[in-house]
Protein backbone atom coordinates (compact mmCIF):
# COMPACT_ATOMS: atom_id res chain seq x y z
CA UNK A 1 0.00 0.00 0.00
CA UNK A 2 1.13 3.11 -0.53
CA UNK A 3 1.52 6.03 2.16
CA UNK A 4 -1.47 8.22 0.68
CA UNK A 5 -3.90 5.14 0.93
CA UNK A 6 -2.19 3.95 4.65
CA UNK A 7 -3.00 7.41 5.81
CA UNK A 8 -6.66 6.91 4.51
CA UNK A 9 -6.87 3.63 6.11
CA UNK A 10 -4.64 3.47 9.51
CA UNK A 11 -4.44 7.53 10.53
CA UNK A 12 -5.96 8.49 13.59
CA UNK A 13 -8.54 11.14 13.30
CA UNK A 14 -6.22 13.79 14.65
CA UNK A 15 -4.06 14.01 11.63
CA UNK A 16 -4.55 16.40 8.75
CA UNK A 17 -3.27 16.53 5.40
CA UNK A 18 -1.01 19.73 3.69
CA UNK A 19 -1.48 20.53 0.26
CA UNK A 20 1.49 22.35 -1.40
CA UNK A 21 2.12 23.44 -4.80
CA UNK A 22 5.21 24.54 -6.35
CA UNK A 23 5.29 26.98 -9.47
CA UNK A 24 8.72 27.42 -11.25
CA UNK A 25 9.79 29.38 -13.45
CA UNK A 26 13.71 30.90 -15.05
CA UNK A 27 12.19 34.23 -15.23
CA UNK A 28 10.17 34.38 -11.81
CA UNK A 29 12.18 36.16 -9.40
CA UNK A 30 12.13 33.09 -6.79
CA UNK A 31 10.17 29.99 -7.05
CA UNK A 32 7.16 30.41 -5.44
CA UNK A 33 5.83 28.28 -2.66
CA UNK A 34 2.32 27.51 -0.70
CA UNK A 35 0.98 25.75 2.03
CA UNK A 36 -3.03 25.37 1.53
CA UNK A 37 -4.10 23.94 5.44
CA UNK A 38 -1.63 25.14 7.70
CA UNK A 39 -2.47 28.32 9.92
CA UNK A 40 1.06 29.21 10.46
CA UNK A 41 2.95 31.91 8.62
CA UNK A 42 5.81 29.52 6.96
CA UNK A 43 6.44 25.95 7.26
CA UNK A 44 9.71 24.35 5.93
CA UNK A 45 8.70 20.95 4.04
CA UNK A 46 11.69 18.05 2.56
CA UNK A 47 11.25 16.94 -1.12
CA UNK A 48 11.38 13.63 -2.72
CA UNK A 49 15.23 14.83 -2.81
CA UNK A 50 15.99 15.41 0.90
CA UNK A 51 16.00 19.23 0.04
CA UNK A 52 13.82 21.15 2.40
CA UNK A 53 12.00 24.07 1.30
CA UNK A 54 10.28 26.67 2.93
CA UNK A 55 6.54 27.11 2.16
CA UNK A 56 4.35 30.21 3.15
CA UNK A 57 0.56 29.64 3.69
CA UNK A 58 -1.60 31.25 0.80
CA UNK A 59 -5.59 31.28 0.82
CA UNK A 60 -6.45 28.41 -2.32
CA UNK A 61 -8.42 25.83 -3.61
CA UNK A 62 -6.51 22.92 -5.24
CA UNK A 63 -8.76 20.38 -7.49
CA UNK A 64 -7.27 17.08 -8.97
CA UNK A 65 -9.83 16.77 -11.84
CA UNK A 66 -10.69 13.11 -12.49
CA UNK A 67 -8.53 11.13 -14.70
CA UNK A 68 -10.14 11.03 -18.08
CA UNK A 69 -10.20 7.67 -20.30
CA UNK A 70 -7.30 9.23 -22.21
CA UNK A 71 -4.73 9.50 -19.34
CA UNK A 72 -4.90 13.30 -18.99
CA UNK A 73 -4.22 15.03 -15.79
CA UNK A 74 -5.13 18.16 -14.74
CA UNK A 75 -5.16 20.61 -11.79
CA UNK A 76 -7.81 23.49 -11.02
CA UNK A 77 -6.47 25.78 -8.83
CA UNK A 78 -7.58 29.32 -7.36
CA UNK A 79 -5.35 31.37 -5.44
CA UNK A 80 -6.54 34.29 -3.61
CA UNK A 81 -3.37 36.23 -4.14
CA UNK A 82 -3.70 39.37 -2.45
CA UNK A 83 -0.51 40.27 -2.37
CA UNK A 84 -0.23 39.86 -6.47
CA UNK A 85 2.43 37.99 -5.53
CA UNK A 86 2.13 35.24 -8.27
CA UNK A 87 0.04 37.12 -11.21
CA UNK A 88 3.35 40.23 -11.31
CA UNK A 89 5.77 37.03 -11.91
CA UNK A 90 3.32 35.94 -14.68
CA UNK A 91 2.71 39.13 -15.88
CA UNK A 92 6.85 39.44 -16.59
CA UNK A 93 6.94 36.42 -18.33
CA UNK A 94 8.35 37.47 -22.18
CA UNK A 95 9.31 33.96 -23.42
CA UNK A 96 7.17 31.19 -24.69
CA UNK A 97 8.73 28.66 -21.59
CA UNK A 98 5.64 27.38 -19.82
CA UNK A 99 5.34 27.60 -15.58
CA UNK A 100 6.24 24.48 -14.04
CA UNK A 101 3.45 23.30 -11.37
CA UNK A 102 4.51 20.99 -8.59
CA UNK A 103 2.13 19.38 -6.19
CA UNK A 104 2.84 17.46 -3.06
CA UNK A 105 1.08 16.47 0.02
CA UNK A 106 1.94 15.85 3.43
CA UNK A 107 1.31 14.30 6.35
CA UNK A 108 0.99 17.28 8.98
CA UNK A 109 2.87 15.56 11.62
CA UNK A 110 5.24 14.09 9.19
CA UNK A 111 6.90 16.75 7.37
CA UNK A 112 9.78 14.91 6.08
CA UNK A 113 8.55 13.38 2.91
CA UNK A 114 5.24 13.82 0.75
CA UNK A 115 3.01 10.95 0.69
CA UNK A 116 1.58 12.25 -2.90
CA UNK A 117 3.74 14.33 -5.27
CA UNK A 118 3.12 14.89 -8.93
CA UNK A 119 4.95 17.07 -10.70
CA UNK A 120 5.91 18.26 -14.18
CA UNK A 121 2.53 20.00 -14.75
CA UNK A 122 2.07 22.62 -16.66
CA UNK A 123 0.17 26.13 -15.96
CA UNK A 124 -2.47 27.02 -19.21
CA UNK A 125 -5.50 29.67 -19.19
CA UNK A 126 -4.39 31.94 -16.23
CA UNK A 127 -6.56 34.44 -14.98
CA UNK A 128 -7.66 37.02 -12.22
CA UNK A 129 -10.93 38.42 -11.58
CA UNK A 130 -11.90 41.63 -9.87
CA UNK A 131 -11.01 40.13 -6.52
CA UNK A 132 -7.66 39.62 -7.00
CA UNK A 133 -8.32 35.62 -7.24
CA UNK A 134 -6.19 33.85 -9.92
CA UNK A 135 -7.35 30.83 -11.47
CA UNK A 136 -5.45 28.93 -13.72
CA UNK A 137 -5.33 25.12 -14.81
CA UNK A 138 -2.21 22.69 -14.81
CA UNK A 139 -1.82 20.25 -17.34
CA UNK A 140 0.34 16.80 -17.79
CA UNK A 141 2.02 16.54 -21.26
CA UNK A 142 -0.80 15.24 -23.33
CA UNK A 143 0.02 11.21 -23.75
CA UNK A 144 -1.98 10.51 -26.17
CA UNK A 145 -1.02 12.67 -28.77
CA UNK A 146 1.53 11.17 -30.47
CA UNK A 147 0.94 9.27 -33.40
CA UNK A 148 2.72 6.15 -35.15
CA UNK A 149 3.40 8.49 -37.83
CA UNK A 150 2.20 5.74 -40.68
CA UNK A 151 -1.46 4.51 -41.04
CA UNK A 152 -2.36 1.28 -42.15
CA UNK A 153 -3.74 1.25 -45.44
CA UNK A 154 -4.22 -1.55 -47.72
CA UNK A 155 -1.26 -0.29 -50.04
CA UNK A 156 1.35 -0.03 -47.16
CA UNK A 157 -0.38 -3.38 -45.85
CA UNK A 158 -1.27 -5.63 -48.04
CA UNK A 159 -2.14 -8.68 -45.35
CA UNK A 160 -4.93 -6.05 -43.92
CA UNK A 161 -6.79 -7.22 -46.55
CA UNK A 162 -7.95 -10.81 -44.56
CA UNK A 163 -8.58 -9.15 -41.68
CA UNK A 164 -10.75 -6.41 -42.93
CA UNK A 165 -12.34 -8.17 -45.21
């Protein structure tokens, strides 16, 4: 079993869950990092790596959409940003590299390792409403896009023809 379904299963009722999310980026000025459920100010939080990163609480919602019949991951995520923190590191963006999105989650009396990461997202269809929320959507590489780069065709494959037929 893994450590996301054991704390499901075998946690005591006492113990919460942190959800984080990373966003990278070569032009954002630091990488920026939040903390979803934890009422302090900053929390520092070890990788997959053993690297331990500090991560500052920020008001959000963080939806894992369903996984569709065609393998395709996605986040939606709303960040009330009031300090514009996030959308003015956007907003400076002048190259066509996409933001990196990061999520992890952790035990909140186990800090040392996530029990769920995925990672390598993507950020698409960013934007911020008269509140100062931000919603945007992170994407896995699609992986069912690529093709075989041939059909099959009855001129390419001749012994089609039986099974077609």
């Amino acid at each position: 079993m893994s450590n996301y379904s054991d704390f499901f299963f075998f946690t005591k009722g006492n113990i919460g869950l942190l959800d984080c999310i990373e966003l990278i980026h070569p032009s954002f000025p630091k990488t920026l990092r939040y903390v979803r459920n934890n009422l302090k100010e900053a929390i520092m939080l070890r990788h997959e790596n053993g690297i331990s990163y500090e991560y500052k609480y920020q008001a959000m919602d963080v939806i894992p959409d369903r996984v569709s019949s065609d393998l395709d991951q996605t986040f939606s995520v709303n960040i009330r940003d009031h300090e514009d923190e996030f959308v003015r590191a956007y907003r400076a963006l002048n190259n066509n590299i996409p933001v990196t999105f990061n999520y992890r989650c952790y035990r909140d009396d186990v800090l040392s390792a996530p029990i769920n990461a995925r990672t390598g997202y993507f950020i698409h269809n960013v934007s911020q409403n008269d509140r100062g929320d931000v919603t945007f959507e992170a994407r896995a590489q699609p992986l069912n896009s690529v093709g075989t780069g041939i059909p099959y065709t009855l001129e390419n494959a001749p012994l089609l023809r039986g099974i077609i037929n």
